[in-house]
C-alpha atoms as a PDB file:
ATOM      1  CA  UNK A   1       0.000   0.000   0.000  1.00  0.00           C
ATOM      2  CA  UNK A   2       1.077   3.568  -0.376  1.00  0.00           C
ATOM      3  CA  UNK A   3       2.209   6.073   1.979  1.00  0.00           C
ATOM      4  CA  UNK A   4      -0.390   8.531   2.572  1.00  0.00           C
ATOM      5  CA  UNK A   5       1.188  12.373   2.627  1.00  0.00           C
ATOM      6  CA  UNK A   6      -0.481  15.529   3.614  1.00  0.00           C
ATOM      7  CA  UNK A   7       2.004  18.517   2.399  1.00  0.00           C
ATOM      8  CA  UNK A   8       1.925  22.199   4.253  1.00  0.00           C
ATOM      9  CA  UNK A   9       4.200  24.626   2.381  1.00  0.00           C
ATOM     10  CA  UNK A  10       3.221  28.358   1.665  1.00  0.00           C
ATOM     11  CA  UNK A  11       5.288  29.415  -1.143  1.00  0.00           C
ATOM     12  CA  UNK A  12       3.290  28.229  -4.258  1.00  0.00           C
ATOM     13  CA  UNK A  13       6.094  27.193  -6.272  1.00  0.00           C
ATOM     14  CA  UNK A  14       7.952  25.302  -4.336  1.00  0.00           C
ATOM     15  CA  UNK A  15       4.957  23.672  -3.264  1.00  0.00           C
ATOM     16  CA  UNK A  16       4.387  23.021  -6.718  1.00  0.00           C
ATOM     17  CA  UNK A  17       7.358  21.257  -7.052  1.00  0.00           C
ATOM     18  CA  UNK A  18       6.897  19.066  -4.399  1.00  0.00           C
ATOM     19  CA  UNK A  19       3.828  17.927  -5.512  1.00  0.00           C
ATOM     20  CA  UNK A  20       5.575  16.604  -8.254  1.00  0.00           C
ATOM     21  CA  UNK A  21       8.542  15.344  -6.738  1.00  0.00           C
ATOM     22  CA  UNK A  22       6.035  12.976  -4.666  1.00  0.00           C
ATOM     23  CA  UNK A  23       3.601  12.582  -8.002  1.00  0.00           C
ATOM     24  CA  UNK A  24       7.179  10.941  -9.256  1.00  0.00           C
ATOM     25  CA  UNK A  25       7.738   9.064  -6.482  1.00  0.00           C
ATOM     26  CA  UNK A  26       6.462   5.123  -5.959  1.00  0.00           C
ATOM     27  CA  UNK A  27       4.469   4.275  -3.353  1.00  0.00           C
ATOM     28  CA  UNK A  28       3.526   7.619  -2.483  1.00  0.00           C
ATOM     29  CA  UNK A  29       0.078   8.993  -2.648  1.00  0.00           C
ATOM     30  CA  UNK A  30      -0.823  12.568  -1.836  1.00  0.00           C
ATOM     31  CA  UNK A  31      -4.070  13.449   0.168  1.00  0.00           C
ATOM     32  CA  UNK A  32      -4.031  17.143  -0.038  1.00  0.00           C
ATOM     33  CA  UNK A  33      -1.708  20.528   0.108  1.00  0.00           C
ATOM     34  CA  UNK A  34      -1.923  23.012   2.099  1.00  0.00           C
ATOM     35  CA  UNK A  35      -0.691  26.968   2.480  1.00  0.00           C
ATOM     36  CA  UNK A  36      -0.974  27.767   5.585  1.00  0.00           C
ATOM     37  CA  UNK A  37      -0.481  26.151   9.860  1.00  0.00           C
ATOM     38  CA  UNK A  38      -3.922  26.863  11.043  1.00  0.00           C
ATOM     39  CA  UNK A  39      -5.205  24.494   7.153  1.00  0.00           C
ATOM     40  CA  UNK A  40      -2.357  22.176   7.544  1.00  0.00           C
ATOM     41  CA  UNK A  41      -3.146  21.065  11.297  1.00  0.00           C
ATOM     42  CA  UNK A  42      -6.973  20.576  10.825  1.00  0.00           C
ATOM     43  CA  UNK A  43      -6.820  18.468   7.154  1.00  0.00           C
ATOM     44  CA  UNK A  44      -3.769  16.358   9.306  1.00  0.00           C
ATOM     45  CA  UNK A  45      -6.313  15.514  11.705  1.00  0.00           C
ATOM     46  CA  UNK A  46      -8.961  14.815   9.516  1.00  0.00           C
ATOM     47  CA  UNK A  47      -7.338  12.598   6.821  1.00  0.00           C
ATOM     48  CA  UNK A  48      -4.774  10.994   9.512  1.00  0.00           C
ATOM     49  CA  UNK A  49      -2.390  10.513   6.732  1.00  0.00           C
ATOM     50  CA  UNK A  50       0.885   8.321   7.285  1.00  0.00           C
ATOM     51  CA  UNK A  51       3.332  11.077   6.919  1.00  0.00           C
ATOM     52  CA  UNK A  52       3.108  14.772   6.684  1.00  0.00           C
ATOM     53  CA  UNK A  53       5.462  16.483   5.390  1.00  0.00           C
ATOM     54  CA  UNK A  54       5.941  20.208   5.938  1.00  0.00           C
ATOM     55  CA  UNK A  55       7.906  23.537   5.593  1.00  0.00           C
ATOM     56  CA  UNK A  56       9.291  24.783   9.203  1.00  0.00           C
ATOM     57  CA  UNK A  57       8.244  28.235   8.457  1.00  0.00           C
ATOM     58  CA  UNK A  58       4.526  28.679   7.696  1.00  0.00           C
ATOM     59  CA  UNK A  59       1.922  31.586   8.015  1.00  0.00           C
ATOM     60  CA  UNK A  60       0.803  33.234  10.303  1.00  0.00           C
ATOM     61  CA  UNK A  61       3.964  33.783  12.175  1.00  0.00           C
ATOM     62  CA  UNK A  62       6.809  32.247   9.629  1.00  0.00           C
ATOM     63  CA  UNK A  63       8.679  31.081  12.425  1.00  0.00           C
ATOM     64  CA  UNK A  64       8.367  27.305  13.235  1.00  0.00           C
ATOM     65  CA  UNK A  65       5.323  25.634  12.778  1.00  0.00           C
ATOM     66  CA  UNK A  66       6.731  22.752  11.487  1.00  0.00           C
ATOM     67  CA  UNK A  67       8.551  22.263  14.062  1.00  0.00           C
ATOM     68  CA  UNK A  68       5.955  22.777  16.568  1.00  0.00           C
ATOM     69  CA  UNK A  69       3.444  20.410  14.591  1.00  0.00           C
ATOM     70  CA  UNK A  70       6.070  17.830  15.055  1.00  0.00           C
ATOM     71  CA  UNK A  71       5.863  18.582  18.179  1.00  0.00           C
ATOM     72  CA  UNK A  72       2.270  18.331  19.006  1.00  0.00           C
ATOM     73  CA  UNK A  73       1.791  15.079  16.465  1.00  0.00           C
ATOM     74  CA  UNK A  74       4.152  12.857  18.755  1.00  0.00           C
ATOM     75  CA  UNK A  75       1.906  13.265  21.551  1.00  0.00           C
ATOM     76  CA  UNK A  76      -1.655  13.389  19.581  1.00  0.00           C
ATOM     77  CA  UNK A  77      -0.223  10.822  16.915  1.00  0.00           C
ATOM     78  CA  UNK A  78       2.523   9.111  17.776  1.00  0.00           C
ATOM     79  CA  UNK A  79       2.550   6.805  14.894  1.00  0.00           C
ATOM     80  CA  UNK A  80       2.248   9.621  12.265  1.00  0.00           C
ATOM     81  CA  UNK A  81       5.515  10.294  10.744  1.00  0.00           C
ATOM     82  CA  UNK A  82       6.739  14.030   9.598  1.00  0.00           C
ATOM     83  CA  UNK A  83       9.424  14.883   6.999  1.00  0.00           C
ATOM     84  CA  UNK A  84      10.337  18.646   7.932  1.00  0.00           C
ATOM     85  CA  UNK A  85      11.820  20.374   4.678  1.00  0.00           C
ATOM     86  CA  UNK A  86      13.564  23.846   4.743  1.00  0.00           C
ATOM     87  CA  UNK A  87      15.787  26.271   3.206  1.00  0.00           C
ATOM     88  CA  UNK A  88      17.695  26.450   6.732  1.00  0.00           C
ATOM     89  CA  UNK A  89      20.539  24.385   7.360  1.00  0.00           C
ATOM     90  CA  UNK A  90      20.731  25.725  11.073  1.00  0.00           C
ATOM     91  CA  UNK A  91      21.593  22.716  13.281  1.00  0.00           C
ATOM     92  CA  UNK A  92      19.078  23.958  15.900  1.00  0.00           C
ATOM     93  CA  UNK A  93      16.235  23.102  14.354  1.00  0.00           C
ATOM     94  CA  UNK A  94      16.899  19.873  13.697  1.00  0.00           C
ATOM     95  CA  UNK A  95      17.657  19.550  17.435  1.00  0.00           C
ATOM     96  CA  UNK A  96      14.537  20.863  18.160  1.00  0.00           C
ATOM     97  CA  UNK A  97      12.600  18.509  15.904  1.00  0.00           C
ATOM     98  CA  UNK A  98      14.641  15.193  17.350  1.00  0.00           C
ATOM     99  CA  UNK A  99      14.291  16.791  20.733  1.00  0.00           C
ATOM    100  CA  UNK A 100      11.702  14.260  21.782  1.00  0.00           C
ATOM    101  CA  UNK A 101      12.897  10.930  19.834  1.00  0.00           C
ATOM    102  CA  UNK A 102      14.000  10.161  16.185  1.00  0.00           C
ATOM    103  CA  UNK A 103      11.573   7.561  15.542  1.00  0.00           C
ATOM    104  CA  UNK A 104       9.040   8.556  12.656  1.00  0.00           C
ATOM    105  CA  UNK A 105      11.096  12.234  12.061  1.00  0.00           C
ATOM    106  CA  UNK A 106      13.009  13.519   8.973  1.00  0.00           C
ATOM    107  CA  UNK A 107      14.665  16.620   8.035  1.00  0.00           C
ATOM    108  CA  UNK A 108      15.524  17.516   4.697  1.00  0.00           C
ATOM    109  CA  UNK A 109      16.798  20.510   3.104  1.00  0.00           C
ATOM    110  CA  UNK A 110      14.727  22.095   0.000  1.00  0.00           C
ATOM    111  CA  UNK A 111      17.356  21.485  -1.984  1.00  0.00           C
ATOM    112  CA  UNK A 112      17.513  17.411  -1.556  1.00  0.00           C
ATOM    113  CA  UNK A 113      13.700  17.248  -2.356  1.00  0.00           C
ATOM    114  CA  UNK A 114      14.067  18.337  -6.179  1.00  0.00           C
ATOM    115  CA  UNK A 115      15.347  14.705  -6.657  1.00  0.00           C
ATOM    116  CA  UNK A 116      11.819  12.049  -6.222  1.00  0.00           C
ATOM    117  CA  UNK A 117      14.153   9.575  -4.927  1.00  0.00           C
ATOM    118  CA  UNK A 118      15.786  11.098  -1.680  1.00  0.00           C
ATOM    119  CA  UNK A 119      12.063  12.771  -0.945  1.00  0.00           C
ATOM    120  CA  UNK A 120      10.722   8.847  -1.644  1.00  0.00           C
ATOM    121  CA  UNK A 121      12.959   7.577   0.906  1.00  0.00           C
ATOM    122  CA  UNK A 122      12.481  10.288   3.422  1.00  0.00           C
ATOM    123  CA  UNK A 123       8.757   9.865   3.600  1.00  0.00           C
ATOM    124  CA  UNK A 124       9.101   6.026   3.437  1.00  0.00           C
ATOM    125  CA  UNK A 125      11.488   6.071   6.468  1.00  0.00           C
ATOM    126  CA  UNK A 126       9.339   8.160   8.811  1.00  0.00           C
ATOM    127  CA  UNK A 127       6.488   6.278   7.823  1.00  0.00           C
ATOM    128  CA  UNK A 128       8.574   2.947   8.980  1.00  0.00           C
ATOM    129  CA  UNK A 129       9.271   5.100  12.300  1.00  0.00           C
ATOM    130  CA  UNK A 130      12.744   5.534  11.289  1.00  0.00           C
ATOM    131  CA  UNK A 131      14.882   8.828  10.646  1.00  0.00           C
ATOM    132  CA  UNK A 132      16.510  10.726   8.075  1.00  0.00           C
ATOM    133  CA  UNK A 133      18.793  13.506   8.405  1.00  0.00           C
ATOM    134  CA  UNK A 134      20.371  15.463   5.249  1.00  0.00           C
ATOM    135  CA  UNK A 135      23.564  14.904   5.227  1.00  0.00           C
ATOM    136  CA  UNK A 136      24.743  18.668   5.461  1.00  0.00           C
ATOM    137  CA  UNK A 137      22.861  18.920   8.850  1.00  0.00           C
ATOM    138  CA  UNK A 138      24.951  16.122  10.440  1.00  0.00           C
ATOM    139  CA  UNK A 139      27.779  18.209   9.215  1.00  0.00           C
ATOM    140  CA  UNK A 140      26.997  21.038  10.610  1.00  0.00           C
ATOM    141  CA  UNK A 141      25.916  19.452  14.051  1.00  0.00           C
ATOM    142  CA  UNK A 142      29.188  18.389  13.868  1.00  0.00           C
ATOM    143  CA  UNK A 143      30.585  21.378  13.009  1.00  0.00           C
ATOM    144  CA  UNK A 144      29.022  23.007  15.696  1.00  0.00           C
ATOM    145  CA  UNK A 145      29.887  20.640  18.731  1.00  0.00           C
ATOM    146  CA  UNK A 146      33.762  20.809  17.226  1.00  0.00           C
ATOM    147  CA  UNK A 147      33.694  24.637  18.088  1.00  0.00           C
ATOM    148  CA  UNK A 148      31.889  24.228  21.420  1.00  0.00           C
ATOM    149  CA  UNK A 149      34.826  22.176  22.613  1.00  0.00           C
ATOM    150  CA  UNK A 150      37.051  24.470  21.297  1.00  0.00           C
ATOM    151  CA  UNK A 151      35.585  27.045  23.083  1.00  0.00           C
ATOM    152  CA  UNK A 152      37.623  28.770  25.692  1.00  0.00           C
ATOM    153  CA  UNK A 153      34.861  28.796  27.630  1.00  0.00           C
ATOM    154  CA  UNK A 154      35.601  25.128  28.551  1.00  0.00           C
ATOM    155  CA  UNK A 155      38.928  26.285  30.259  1.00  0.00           C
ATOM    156  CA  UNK A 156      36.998  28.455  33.211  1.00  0.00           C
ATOM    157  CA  UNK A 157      35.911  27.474  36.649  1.00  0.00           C
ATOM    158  CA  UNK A 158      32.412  27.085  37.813  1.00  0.00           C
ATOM    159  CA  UNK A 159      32.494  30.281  39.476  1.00  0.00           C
ATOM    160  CA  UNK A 160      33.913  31.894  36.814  1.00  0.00           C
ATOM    161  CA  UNK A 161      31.304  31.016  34.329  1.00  0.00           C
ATOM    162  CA  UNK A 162      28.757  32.639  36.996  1.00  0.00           C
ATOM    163  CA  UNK A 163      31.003  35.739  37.310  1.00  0.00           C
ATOM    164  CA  UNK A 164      31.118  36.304  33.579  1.00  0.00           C
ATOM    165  CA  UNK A 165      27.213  35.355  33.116  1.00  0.00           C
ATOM    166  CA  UNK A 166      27.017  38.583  35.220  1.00  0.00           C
ATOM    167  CA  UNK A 167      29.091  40.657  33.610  1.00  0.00           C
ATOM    168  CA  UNK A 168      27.447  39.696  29.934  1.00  0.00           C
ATOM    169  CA  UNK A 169      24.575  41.007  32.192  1.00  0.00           C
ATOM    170  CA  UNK A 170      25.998  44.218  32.829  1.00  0.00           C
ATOM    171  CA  UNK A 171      26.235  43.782  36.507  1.00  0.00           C
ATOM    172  CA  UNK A 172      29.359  46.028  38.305  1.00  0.00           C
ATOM    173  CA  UNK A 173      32.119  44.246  40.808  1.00  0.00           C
ATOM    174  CA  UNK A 174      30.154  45.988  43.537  1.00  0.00           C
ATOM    175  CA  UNK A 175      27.351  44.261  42.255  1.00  0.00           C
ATOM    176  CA  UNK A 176      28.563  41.064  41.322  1.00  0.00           C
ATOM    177  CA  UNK A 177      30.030  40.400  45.023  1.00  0.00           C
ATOM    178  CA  UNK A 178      27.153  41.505  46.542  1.00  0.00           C
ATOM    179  CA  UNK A 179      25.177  38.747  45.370  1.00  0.00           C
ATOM    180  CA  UNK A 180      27.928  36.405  45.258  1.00  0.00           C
ATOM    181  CA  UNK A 181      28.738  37.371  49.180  1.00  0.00           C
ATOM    182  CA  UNK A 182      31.970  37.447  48.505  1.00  0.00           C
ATOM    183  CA  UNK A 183      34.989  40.745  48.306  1.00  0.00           C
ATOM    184  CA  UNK A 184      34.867  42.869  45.840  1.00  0.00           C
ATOM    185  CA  UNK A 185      38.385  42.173  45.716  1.00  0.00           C
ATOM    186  CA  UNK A 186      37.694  38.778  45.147  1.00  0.00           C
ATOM    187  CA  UNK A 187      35.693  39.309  42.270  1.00  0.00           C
ATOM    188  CA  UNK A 188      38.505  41.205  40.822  1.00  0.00           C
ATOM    189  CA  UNK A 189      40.443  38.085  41.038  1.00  0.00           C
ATOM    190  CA  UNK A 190      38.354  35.958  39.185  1.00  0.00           C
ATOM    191  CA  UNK A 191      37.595  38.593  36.572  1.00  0.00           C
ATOM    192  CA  UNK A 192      41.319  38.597  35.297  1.00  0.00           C
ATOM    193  CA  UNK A 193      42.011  34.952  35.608  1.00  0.00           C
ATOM    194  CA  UNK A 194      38.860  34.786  33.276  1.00  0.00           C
ATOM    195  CA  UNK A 195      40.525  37.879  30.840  1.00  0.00           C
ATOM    196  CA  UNK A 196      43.503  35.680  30.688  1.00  0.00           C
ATOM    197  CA  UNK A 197      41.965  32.415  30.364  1.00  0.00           C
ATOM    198  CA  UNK A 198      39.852  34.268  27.113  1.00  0.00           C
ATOM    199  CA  UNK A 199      43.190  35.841  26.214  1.00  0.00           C
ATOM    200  CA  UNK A 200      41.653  39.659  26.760  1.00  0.00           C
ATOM    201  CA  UNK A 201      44.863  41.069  28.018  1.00  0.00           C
ATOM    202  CA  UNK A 202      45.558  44.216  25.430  1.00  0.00           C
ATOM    203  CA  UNK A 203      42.715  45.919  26.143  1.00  0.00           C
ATOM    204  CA  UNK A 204      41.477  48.196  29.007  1.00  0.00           C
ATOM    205  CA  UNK A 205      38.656  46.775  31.401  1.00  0.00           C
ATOM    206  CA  UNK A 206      35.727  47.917  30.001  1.00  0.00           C
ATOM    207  CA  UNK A 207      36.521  46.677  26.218  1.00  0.00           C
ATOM    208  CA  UNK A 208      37.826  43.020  27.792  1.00  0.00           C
ATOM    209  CA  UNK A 209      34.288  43.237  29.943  1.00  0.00           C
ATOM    210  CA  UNK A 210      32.563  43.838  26.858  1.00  0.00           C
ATOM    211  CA  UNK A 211      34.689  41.082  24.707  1.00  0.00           C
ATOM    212  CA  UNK A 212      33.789  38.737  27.610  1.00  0.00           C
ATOM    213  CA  UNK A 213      30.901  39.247  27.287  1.00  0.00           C
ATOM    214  CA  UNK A 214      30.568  38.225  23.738  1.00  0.00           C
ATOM    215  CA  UNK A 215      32.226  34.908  23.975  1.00  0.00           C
ATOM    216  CA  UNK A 216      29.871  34.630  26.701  1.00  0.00           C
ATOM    217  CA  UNK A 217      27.137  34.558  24.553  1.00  0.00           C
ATOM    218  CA  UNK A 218      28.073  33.530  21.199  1.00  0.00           C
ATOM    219  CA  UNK A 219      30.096  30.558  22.884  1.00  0.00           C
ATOM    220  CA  UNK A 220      33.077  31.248  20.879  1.00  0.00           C
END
């Protein structure tokens, strides 16, 4: 029997294209398109296909319905597989979407489902309860945990990972041991172990508090 597929994907022609990427592909048969979240989510639950397969970004808010439909399908339908296509190769989405098991979850980029077969496969997979990742997202998840243990980040203490979450929050030494309860002379201390640790050291303080800062947050 064929795999049943709902589609959700706003942008008419590469919706189009989809549509006959999957009209091309064996043992797939399409149940209905849609443009739009709030369409998408109510024709899912009345045709219960086998796999839907949708755009992360969708009206109204173009942000990450997909994602969240994912979501909300592994608790309401936990059988019902979903191939989530994009544009984005940002490895946080496809954390997101494998945030609450593999089984029955694909993500492909836009660019792999111009070719029948790999979109064939995909859809086959989730329907199976297995996974499929593009290959340039493993790559970049890769990528990404590489750099994270590169980070120099990974050489401070415990306390001084506190100290410098405060200071990314613009907090003052005065401040800083106040709510530590420690000296502010002490806070001093483990301020420049943390600029040398970061390697901040040909700066004055407030551009090194300010650089800190930013490896703080970007994690670089």
């Amino acid at each position: 029997m064929a795999v049943t597929v709902v589609l959700g994907e706003d942008s008419y022609l590469a919706r189009e294209g989809i549509i006959r990427a999957l009209e091309a592909s064996s043992g797939v048969e399409l149940l209905a398109a849609c443009g739009d979240f709030v369409t998408l989510r109510a024709t899912v639950q009345e045709l219960e296909p086998d796999v839907v397969l949708t755009d992360i970004r969708m009206p109204p808010s173009n942000t990450d319905e997909g994602i969240r439909l994912a979501a909300e399908l592994r608790a309401t339908h936990p059988a019902m597989g979903v191939v989530v296509i994009s544009q984005h190769s940002d490895p946080l989405y496809a954390i997101a979407l494998f945030e609450g098991g593999s089984s029955g979850r694909a993500y492909l980029l836009k660019e792999s489902v111009r070719e029948p077969e790999e979109l064939r496969r995909a859809v086959h997979e989730a329907a199976a309860g297995r996974s499929v990742v593009d290959p340039r997202i493993v790559e970049r998840l890769i990528t990404t945990q590489l750099q994270r243990r590169r980070s120099p980040l990974e050489n401070l203490t415990a306390r001084e990972h506190e100290i410098l979450s405060m200071i990314a929050e613009g907090r003052s030494n005065t401040a800083i041991a106040d709510a530590l309860v420690i000296t502010k002379r002490a806070v001093e201390g483990h301020i420049n172990a943390i600029f040398a640790k970061l390697k901040l050291g040909d700066s004055d303080d407030v551009s090194r508090r300010v650089k800190a800062a930013l490896v703080y947050l970007t994690g670089t």
